[in-house]
Structures are given as C-alpha cells and as structure tokens.
C-alpha atoms as a PDB file:
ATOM      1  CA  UNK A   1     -16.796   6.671  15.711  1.00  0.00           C
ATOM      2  CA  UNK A   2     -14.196   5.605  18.066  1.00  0.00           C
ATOM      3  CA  UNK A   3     -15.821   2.094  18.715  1.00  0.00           C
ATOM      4  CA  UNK A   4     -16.012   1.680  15.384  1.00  0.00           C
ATOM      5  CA  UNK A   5     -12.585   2.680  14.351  1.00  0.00           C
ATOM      6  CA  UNK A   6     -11.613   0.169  17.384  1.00  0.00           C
ATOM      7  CA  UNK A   7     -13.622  -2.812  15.286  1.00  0.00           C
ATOM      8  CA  UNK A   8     -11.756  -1.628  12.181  1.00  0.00           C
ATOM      9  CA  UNK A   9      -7.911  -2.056  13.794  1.00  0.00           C
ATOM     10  CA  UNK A  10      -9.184  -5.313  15.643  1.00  0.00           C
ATOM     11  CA  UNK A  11     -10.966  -7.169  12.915  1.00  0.00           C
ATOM     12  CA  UNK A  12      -8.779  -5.898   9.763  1.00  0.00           C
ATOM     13  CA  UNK A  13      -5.594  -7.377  11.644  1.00  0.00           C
ATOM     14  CA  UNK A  14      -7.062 -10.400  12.426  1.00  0.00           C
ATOM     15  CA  UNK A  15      -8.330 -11.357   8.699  1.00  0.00           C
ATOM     16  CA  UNK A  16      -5.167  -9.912   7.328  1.00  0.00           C
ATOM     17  CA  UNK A  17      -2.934 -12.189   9.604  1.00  0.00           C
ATOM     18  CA  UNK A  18      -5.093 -15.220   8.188  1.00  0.00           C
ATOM     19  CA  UNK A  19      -4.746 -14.493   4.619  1.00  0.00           C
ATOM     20  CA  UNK A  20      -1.074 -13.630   4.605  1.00  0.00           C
ATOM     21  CA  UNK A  21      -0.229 -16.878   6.468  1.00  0.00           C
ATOM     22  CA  UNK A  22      -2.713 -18.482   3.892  1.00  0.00           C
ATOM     23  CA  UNK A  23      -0.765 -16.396   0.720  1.00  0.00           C
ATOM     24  CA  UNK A  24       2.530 -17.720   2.446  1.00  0.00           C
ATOM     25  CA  UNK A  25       1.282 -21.536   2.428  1.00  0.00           C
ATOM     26  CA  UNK A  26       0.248 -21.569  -0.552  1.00  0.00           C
ATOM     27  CA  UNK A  27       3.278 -20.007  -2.363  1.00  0.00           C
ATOM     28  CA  UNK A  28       5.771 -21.688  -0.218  1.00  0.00           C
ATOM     29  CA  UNK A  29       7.681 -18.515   0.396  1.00  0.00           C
ATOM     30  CA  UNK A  30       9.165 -17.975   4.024  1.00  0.00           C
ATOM     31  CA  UNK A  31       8.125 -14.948   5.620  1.00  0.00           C
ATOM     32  CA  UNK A  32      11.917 -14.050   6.345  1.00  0.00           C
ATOM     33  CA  UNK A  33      11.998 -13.864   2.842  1.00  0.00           C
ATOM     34  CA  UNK A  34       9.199 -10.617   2.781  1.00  0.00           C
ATOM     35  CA  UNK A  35      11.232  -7.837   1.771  1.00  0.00           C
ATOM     36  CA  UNK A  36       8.723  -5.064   1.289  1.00  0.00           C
ATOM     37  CA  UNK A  37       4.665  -4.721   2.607  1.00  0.00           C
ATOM     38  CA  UNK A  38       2.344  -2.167   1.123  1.00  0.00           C
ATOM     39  CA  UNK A  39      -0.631  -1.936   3.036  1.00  0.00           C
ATOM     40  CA  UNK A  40      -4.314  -0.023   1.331  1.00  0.00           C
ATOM     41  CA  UNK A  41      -7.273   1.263   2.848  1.00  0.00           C
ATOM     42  CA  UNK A  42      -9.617   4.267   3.762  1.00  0.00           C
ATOM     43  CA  UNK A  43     -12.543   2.863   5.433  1.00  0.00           C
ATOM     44  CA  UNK A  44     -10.886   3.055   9.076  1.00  0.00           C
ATOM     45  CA  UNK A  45      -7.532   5.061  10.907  1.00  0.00           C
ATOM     46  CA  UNK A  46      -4.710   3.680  13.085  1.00  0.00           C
ATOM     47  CA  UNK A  47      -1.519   5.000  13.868  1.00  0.00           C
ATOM     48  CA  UNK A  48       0.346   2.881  14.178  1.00  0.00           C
ATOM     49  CA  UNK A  49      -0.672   1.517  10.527  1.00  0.00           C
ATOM     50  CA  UNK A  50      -2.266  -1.839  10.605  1.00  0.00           C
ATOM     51  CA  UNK A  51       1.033  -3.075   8.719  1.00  0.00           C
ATOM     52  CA  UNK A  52       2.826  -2.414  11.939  1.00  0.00           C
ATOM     53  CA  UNK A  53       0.195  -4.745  13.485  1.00  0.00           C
ATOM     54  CA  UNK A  54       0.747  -7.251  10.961  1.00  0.00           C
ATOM     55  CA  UNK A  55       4.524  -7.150  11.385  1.00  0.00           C
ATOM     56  CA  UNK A  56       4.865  -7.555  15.301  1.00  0.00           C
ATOM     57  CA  UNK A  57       1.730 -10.798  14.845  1.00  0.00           C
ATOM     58  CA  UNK A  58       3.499 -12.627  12.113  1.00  0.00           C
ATOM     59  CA  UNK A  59       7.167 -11.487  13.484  1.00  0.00           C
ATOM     60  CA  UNK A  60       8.500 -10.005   9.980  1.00  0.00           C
ATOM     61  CA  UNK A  61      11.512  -9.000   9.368  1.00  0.00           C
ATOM     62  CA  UNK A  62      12.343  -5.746  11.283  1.00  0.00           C
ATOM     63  CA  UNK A  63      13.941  -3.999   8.648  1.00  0.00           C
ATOM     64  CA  UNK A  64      10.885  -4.571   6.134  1.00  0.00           C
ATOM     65  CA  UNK A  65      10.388  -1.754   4.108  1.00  0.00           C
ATOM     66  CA  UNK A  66       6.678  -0.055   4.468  1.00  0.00           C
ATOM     67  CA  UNK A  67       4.007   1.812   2.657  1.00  0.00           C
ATOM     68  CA  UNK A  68       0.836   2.135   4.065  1.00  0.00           C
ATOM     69  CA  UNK A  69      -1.934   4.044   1.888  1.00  0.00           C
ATOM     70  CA  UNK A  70      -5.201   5.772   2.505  1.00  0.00           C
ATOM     71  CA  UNK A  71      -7.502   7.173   1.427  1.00  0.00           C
ATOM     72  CA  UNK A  72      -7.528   6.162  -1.977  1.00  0.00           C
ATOM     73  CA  UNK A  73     -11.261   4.494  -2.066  1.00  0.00           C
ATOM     74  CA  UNK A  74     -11.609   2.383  -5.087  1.00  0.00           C
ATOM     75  CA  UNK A  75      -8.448   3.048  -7.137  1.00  0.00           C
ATOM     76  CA  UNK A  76      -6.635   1.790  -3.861  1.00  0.00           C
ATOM     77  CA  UNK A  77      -6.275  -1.964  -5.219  1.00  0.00           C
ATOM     78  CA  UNK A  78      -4.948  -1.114  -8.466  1.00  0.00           C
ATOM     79  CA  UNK A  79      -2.512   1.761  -7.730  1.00  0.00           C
ATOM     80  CA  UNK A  80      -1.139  -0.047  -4.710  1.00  0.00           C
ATOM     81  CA  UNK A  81      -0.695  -3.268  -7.146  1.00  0.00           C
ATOM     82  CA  UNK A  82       1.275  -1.029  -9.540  1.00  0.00           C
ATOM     83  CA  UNK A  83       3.524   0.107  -6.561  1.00  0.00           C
ATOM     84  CA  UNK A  84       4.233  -3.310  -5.676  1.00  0.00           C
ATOM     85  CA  UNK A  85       5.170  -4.255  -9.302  1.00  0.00           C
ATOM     86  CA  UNK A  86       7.315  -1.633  -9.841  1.00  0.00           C
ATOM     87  CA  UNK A  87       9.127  -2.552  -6.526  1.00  0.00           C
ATOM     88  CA  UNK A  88       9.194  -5.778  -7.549  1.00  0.00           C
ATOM     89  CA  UNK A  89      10.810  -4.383 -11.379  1.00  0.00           C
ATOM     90  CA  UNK A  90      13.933  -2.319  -8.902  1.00  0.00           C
ATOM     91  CA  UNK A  91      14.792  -5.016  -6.985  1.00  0.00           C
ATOM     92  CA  UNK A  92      14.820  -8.727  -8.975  1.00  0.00           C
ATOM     93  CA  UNK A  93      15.454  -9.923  -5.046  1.00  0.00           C
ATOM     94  CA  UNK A  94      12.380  -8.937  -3.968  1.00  0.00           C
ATOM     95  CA  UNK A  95       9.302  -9.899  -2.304  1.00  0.00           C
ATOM     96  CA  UNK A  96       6.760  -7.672  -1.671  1.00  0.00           C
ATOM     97  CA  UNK A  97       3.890  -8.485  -0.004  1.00  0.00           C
ATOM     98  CA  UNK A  98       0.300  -6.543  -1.042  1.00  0.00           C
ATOM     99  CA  UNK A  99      -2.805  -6.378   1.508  1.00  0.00           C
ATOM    100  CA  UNK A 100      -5.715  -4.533   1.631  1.00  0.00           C
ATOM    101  CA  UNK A 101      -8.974  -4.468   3.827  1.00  0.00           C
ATOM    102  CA  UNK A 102     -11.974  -2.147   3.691  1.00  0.00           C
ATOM    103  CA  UNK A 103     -14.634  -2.718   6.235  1.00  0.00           C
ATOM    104  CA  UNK A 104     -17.504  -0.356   4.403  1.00  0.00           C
ATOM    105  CA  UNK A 105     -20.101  -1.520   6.833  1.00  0.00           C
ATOM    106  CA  UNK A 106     -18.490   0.137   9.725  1.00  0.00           C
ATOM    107  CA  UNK A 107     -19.034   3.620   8.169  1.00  0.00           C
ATOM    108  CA  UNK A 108     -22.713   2.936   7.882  1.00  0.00           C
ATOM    109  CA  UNK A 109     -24.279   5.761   9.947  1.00  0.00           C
ATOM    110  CA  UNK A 110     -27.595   4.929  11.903  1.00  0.00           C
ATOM    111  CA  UNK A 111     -29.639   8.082  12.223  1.00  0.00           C
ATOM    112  CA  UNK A 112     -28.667   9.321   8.352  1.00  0.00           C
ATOM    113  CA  UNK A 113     -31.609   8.603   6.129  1.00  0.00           C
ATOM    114  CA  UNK A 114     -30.610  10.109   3.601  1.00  0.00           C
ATOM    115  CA  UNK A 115     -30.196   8.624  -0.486  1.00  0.00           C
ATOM    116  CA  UNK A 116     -26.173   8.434  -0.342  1.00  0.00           C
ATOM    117  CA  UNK A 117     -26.087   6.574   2.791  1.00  0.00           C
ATOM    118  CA  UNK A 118     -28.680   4.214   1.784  1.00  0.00           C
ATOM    119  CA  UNK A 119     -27.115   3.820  -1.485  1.00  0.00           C
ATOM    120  CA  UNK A 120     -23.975   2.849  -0.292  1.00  0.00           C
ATOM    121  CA  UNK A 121     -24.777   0.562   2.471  1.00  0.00           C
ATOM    122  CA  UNK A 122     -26.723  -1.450  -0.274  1.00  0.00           C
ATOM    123  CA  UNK A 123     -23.477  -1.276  -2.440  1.00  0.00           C
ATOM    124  CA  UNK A 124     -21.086  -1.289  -0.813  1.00  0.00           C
ATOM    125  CA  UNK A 125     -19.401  -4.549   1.920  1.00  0.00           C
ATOM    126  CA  UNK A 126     -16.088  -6.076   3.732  1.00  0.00           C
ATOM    127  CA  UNK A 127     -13.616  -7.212   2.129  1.00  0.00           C
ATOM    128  CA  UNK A 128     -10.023  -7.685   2.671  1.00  0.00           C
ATOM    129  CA  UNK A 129      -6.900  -9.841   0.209  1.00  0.00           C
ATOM    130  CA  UNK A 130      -3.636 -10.458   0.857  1.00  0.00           C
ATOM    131  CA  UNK A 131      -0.851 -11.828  -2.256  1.00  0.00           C
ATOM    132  CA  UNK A 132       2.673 -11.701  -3.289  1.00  0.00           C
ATOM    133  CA  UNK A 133       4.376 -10.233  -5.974  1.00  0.00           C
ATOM    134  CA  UNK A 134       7.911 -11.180  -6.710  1.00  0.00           C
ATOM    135  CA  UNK A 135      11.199 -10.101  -8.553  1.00  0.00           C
ATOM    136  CA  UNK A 136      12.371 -12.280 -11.609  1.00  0.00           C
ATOM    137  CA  UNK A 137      15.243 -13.662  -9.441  1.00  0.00           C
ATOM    138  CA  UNK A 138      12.658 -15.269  -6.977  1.00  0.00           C
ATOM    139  CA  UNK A 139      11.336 -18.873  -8.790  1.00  0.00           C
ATOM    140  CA  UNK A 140       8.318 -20.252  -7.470  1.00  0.00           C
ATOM    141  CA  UNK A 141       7.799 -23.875  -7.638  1.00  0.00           C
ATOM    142  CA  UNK A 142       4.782 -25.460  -9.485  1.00  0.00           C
ATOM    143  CA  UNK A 143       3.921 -21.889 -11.053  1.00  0.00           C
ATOM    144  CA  UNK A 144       0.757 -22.482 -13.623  1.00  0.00           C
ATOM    145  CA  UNK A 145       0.845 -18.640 -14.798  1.00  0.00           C
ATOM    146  CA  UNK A 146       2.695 -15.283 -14.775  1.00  0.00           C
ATOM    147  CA  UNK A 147       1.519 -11.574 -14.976  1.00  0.00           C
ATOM    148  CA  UNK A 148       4.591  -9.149 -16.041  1.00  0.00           C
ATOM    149  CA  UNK A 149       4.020  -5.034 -15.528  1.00  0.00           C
ATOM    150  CA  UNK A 150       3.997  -3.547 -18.932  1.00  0.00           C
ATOM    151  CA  UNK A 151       2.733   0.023 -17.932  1.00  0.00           C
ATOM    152  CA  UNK A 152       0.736   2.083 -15.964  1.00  0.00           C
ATOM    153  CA  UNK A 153      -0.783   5.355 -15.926  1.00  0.00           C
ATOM    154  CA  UNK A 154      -2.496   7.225 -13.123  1.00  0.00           C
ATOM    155  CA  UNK A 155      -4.729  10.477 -13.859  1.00  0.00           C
ATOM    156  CA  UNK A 156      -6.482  12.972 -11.460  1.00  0.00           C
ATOM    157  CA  UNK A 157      -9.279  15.176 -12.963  1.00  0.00           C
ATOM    158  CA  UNK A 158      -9.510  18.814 -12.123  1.00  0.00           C
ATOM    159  CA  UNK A 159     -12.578  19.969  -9.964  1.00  0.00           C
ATOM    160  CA  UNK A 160     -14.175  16.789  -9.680  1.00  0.00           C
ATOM    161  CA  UNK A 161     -13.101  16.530  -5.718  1.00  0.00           C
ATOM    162  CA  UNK A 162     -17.308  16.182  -4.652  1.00  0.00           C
ATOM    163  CA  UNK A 163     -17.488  13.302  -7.168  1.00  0.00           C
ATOM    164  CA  UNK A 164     -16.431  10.405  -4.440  1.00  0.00           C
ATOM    165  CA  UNK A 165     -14.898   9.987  -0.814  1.00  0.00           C
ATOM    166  CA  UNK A 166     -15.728  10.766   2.673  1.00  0.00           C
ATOM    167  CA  UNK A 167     -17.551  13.933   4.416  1.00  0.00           C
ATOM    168  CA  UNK A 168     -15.504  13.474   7.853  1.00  0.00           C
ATOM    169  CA  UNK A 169     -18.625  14.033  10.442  1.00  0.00           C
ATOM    170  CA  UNK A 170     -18.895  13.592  14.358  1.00  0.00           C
ATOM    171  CA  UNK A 171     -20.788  10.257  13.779  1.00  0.00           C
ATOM    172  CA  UNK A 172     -18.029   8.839  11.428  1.00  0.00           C
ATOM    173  CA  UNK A 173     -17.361   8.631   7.285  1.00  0.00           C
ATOM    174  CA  UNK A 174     -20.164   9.483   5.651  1.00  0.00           C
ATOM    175  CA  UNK A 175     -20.142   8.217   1.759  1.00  0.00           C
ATOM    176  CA  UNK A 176     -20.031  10.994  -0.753  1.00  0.00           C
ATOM    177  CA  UNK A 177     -21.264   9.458  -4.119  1.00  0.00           C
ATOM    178  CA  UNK A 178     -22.250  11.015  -6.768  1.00  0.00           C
ATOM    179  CA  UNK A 179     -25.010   9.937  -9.560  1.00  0.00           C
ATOM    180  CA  UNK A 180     -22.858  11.571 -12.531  1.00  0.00           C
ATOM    181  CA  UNK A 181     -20.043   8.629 -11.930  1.00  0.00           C
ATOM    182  CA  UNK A 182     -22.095   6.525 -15.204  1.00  0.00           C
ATOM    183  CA  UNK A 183     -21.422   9.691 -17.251  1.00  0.00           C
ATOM    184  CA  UNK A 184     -18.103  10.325 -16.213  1.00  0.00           C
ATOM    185  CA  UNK A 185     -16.904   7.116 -17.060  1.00  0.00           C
ATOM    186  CA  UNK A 186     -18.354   7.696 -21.092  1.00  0.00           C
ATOM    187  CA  UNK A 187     -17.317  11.044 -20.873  1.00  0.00           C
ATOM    188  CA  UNK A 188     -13.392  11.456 -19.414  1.00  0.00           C
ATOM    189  CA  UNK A 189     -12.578   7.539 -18.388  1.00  0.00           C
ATOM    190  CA  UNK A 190     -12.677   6.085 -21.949  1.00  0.00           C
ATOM    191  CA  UNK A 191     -11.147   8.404 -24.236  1.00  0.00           C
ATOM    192  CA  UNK A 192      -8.301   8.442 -21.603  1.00  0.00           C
ATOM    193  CA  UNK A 193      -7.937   4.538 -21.996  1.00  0.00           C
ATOM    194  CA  UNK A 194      -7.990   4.505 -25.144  1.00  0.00           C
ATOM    195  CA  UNK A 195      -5.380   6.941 -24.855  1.00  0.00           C
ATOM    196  CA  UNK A 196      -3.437   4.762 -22.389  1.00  0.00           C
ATOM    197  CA  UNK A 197      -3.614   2.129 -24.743  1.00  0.00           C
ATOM    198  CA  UNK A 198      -2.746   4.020 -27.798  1.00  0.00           C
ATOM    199  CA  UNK A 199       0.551   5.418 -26.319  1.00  0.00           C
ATOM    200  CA  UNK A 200       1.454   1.811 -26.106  1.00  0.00           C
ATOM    201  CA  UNK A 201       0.755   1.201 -29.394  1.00  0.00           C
ATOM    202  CA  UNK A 202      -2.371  -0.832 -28.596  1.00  0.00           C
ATOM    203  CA  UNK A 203      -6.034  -0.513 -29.234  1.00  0.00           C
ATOM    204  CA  UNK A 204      -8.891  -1.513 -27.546  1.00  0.00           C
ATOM    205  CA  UNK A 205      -9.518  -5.251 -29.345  1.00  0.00           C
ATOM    206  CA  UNK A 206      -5.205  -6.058 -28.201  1.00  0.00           C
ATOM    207  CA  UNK A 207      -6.421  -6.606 -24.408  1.00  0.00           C
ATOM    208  CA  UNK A 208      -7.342  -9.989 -24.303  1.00  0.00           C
ATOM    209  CA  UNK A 209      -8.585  -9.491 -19.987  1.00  0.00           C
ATOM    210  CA  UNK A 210     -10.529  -6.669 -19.147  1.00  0.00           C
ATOM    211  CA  UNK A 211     -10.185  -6.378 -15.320  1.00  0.00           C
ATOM    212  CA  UNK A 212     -12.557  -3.784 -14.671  1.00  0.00           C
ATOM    213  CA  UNK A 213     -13.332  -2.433 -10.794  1.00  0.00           C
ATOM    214  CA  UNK A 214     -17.176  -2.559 -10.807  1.00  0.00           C
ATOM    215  CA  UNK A 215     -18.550   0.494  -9.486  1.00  0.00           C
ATOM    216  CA  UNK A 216     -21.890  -0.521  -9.492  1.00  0.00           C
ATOM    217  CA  UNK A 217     -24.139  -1.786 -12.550  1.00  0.00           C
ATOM    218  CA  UNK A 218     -24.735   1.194 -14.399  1.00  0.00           C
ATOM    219  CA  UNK A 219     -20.818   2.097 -13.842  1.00  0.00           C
ATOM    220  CA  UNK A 220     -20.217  -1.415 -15.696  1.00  0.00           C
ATOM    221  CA  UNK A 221     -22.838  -0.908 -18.533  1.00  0.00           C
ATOM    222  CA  UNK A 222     -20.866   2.635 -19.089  1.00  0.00           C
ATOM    223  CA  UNK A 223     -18.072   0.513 -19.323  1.00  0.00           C
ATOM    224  CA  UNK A 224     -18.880  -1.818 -21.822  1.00  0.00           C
ATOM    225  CA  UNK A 225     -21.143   0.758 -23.890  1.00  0.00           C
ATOM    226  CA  UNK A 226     -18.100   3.409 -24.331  1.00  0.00           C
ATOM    227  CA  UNK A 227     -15.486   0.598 -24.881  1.00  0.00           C
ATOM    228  CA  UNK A 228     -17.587  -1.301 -27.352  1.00  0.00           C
ATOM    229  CA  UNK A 229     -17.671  -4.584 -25.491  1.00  0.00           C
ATOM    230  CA  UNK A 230     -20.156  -6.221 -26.692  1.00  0.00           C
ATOM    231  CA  UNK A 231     -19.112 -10.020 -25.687  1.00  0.00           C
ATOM    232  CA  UNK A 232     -18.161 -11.462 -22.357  1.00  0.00           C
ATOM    233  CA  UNK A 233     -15.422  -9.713 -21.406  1.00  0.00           C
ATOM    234  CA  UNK A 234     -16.453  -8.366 -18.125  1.00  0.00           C
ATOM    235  CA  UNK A 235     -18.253 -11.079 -17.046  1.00  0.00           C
ATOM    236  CA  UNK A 236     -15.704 -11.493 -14.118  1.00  0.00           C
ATOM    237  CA  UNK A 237     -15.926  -8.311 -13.126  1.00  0.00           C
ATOM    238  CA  UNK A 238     -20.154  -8.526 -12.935  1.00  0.00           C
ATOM    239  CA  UNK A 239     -19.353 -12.195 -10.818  1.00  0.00           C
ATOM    240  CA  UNK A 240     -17.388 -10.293  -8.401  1.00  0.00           C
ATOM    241  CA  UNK A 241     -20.216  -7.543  -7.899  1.00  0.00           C
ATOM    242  CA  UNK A 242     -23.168  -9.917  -7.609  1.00  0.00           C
ATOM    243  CA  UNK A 243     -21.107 -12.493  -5.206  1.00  0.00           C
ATOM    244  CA  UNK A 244     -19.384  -9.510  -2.935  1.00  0.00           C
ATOM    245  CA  UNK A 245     -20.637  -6.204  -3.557  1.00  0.00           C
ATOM    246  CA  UNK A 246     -18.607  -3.165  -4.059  1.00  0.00           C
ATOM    247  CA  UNK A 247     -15.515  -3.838  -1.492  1.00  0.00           C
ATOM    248  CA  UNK A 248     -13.841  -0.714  -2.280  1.00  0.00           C
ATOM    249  CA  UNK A 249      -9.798  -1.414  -2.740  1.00  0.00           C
ATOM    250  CA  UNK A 250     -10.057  -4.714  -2.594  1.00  0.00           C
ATOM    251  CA  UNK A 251     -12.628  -5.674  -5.803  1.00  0.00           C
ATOM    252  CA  UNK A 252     -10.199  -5.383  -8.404  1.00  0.00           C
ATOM    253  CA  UNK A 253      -8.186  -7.862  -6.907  1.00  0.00           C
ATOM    254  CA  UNK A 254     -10.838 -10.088  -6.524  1.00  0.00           C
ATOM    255  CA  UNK A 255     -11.801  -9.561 -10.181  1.00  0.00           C
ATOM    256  CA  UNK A 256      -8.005 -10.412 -11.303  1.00  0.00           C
ATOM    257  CA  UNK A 257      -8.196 -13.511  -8.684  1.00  0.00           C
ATOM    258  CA  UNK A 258     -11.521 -14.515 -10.680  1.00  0.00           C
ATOM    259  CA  UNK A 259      -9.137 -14.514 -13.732  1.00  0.00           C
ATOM    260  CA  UNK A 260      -6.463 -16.779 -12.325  1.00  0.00           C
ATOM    261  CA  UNK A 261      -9.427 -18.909 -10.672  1.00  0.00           C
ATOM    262  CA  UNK A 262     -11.356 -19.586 -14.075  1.00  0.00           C
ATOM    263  CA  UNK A 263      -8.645 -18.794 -16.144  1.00  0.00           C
ATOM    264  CA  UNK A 264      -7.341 -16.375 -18.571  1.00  0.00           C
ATOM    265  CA  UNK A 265      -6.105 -15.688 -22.290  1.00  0.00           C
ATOM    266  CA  UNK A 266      -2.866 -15.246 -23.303  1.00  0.00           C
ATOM    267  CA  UNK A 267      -1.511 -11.761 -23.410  1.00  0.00           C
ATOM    268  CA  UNK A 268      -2.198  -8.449 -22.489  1.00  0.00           C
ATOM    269  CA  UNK A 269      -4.552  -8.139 -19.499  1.00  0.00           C
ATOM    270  CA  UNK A 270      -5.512  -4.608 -18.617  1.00  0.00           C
ATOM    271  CA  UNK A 271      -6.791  -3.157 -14.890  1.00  0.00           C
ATOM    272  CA  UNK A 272      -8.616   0.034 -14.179  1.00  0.00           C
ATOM    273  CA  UNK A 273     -10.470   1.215 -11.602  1.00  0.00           C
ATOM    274  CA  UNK A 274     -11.460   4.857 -10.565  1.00  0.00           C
ATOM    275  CA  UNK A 275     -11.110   6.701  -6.994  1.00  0.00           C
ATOM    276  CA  UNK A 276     -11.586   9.490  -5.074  1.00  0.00           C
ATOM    277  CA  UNK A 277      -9.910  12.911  -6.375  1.00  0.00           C
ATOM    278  CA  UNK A 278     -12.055  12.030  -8.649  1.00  0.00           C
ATOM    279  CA  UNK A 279      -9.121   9.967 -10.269  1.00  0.00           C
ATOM    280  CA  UNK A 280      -8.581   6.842 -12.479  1.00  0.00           C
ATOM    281  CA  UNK A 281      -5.883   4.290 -12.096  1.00  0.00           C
ATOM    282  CA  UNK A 282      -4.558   2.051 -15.063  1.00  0.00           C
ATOM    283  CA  UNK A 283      -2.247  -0.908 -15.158  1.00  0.00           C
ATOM    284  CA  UNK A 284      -1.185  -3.020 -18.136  1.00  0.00           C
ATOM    285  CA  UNK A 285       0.351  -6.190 -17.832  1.00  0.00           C
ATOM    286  CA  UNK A 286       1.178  -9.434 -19.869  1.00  0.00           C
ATOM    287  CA  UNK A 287      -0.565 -12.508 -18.526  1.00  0.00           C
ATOM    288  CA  UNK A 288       1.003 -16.080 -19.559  1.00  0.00           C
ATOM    289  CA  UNK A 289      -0.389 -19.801 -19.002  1.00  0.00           C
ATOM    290  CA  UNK A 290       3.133 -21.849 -17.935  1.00  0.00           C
END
C-alpha cells in the first residue's frame, strides 16, 4: 500500500501542476489572482493534502484559502463544483480554483480474484481536471459561454453505507460495489430529482443539458429509462464512459467539459452524480452561449 500511496502523491501532483498552469493559460488569469483551491479525491492519502503540494510547486498565494475533500467517490466532482460556486456567489472577488485526481488503477489489488475487484478494474481508470470558477466582478476576456449556480441539493440515504466505497485492507482499497446501484437509481435517485426539480418549479422536459456521472452502462440505461429520456440527451455522458472509463470524481467534469467542447443549449443545465454514503449530489445551473 505504501508504494502505492507514494505513486498516488507523486503522479497526482505532477498532472495537477500541468493542468492548472494549462487552466491558467488558457483563461489568462494570474495565479496571484487564485483566491481559494478546493482540492477532491479518495483513491489515495497524504497529509499534507496534495493542495499543499500544489501551492509550494506553482508558488500560490500563501494566504489561499483551502478545502481538500475525500472520500467522496463519485459525487466528489459535483459536490466539490457546488462548493466552489457558492464561494464564488460570497465573494464577487473571487477566484477559486477546482482540481481533482483519482488514480483508480492504483487500488487494483493483485492476489484478489474476486467479482468486485475484477469489476472495477474493468470500470473503473485515471483521471485528473483542473478549472476555474469565478465571481461576477472577475471579467474574462474573449468568454464564448457562462454557467450561473441556480441550486443545489445534496441527499444521503439511510442504511445504504455497503452500497459503494472502500473496505480499508492490509493490501490497500479494495472497491466495494454493489449490483443493486441500477435499481437504486429507478428506485430512490429519480423521484428525488424530480423532486429537486419540482421545488424549483421545474420539470423534467425544462433541463435543456443532462450532465449525468456515468456509473457504468446499466447505471445510464436506469437513467434514461426512469427519467423518460428517450432522445440524445446523454449522449455526452455515454462519450465520456466509452473514451475514459469510470474516473470516479473527475467524470462529471469531463461530461460538462464535453458540453462546452461540442456545445450546449441555452438554459438550464442540470448535474448529478451519486457517491459513497450511499448519497446523491445535484447541481442546477443556467448555461448561456455569449
């Protein structure tokens, strides 16, 4: 476990200083300018947090304001994305910076034959992003779109703790992951976005940009079955899972980057993805073409 672990700090500091120098060329922001870094993961441990890494390579400011998560699995990229909106909402000055990195191959354990282990090495991978989400007083130049928080909702379900997450062994993380997740998501995870949705006075046919965490295919077929989608509107969210796999934390924000990428519809775009706990994680925002 240990030289594993010692891959995980080396390797997810390394890709994470590349990508936040790339998300800081791109937008044209200074890193002086960084006012806040939230920092998601659960596939590896370090203490100090890898942000603290990050902030002594890329020399941020000292008085940076930090939140490293873990241990959220899945429902990492999403809730951590809400965090950094709403920090961004408080403080119109802001500039918080969002990374995540889960290196699921590392918790692959050798001698473990058994079905959950296999399962997840064939569906789960690496992955690791790195973006910026700003405070109305901060203008970007040459914009072409903007995504505004709306809402957000996050819900943990009673005795479903054995659903998904780690068994902490002597050989490392071994997956917990159950079958029932398909069923689950007909069962509790639709009625309560439709819920979501009505308590914002919306319905299901309003969100023009389902962006969907893909647990897997029969996860996204439970999806579009118990949400009547019966067009193309997860078709990002299958492109993410049959180009990169299951990256934990990090898919939804691929599937939202797939969005921006291709491009999107105005109006409401809506994220959800489910973790450990077992728990689900909701986000609405308004997504506009400048």
């Amino acid at each position: 476990f240990k030289e594993k672990n010692d891959l995980f700090i080396k390797i997810s500091t390394d890709v994470l200083e590349s990508l936040i120098k790339k998300s800081l060329r791109e937008t044209g922001i200074s890193k002086s300018k960084i006012t806040d870094i939230i920092f998601i993961t659960s596939t590896g441990i370090s203490t100090p947090t890898i942000d603290s890494y990050l902030i002594n390579k890329l020399k941020l400011n000292k008085n940076i304001n930090r939140y490293p998560i873990w241990g959220l699995g899945c429902a990492g990229g999403v809730s951590g994305l809400n965090k950094a909106f709403k920090i961004a909402n408080e403080n119109k000055n802001s500039v918080v910076l969002f990374c995540a990195v889960e290196l699921c191959s590392l918790t692959f354990i050798r001698n473990d034959f058994s079905k959950s282990n296999l399962i997840a090495t064939s569906l789960f991978s690496d992955g690791a992003v790195s973006c910026l989400i700003t405070g109305d007083n901060f203008k970007l130049k040459n914009n072409i779109s903007e995504i505004k928080y709306i809402n957000s909702q996050s819900k943990i379900y009673y005795n479903t703790k054995d659903v998904m997450g780690w068994d902490v062994t002597q050989d490392g993380l071994k997956v917990i992951f159950s079958k029932d997740i398909p069923s689950l998501v007909s069962k509790y995870i639709s009625p309560d976005i439709k819920k979501f949705l009505k308590q914002n006075n919306l319905k299901n046919t309003d969100i023009k940009n389902f962006i969907i965490h893909p647990g897997g295919i029969k996860v996204i077929n439970a999806y579009k079955e118990s949400l009547n989608l019966k067009g193309n509107e997860l078709n990002n969210t299958i492109s993410v899972m049959q180009n990169y796999g299951n990256m934990s934390s990090v898919t939804a924000i691929y599937v939202l980057y797939e969005f921006l990428k291709k491009g999107f519809s105005n109006g409401l775009g809506l994220m959800a993805s489910l973790g450990p706990g077992f728990s689900l994680d909701l986000l609405l925002l308004k997504m506009k073409n400048l």
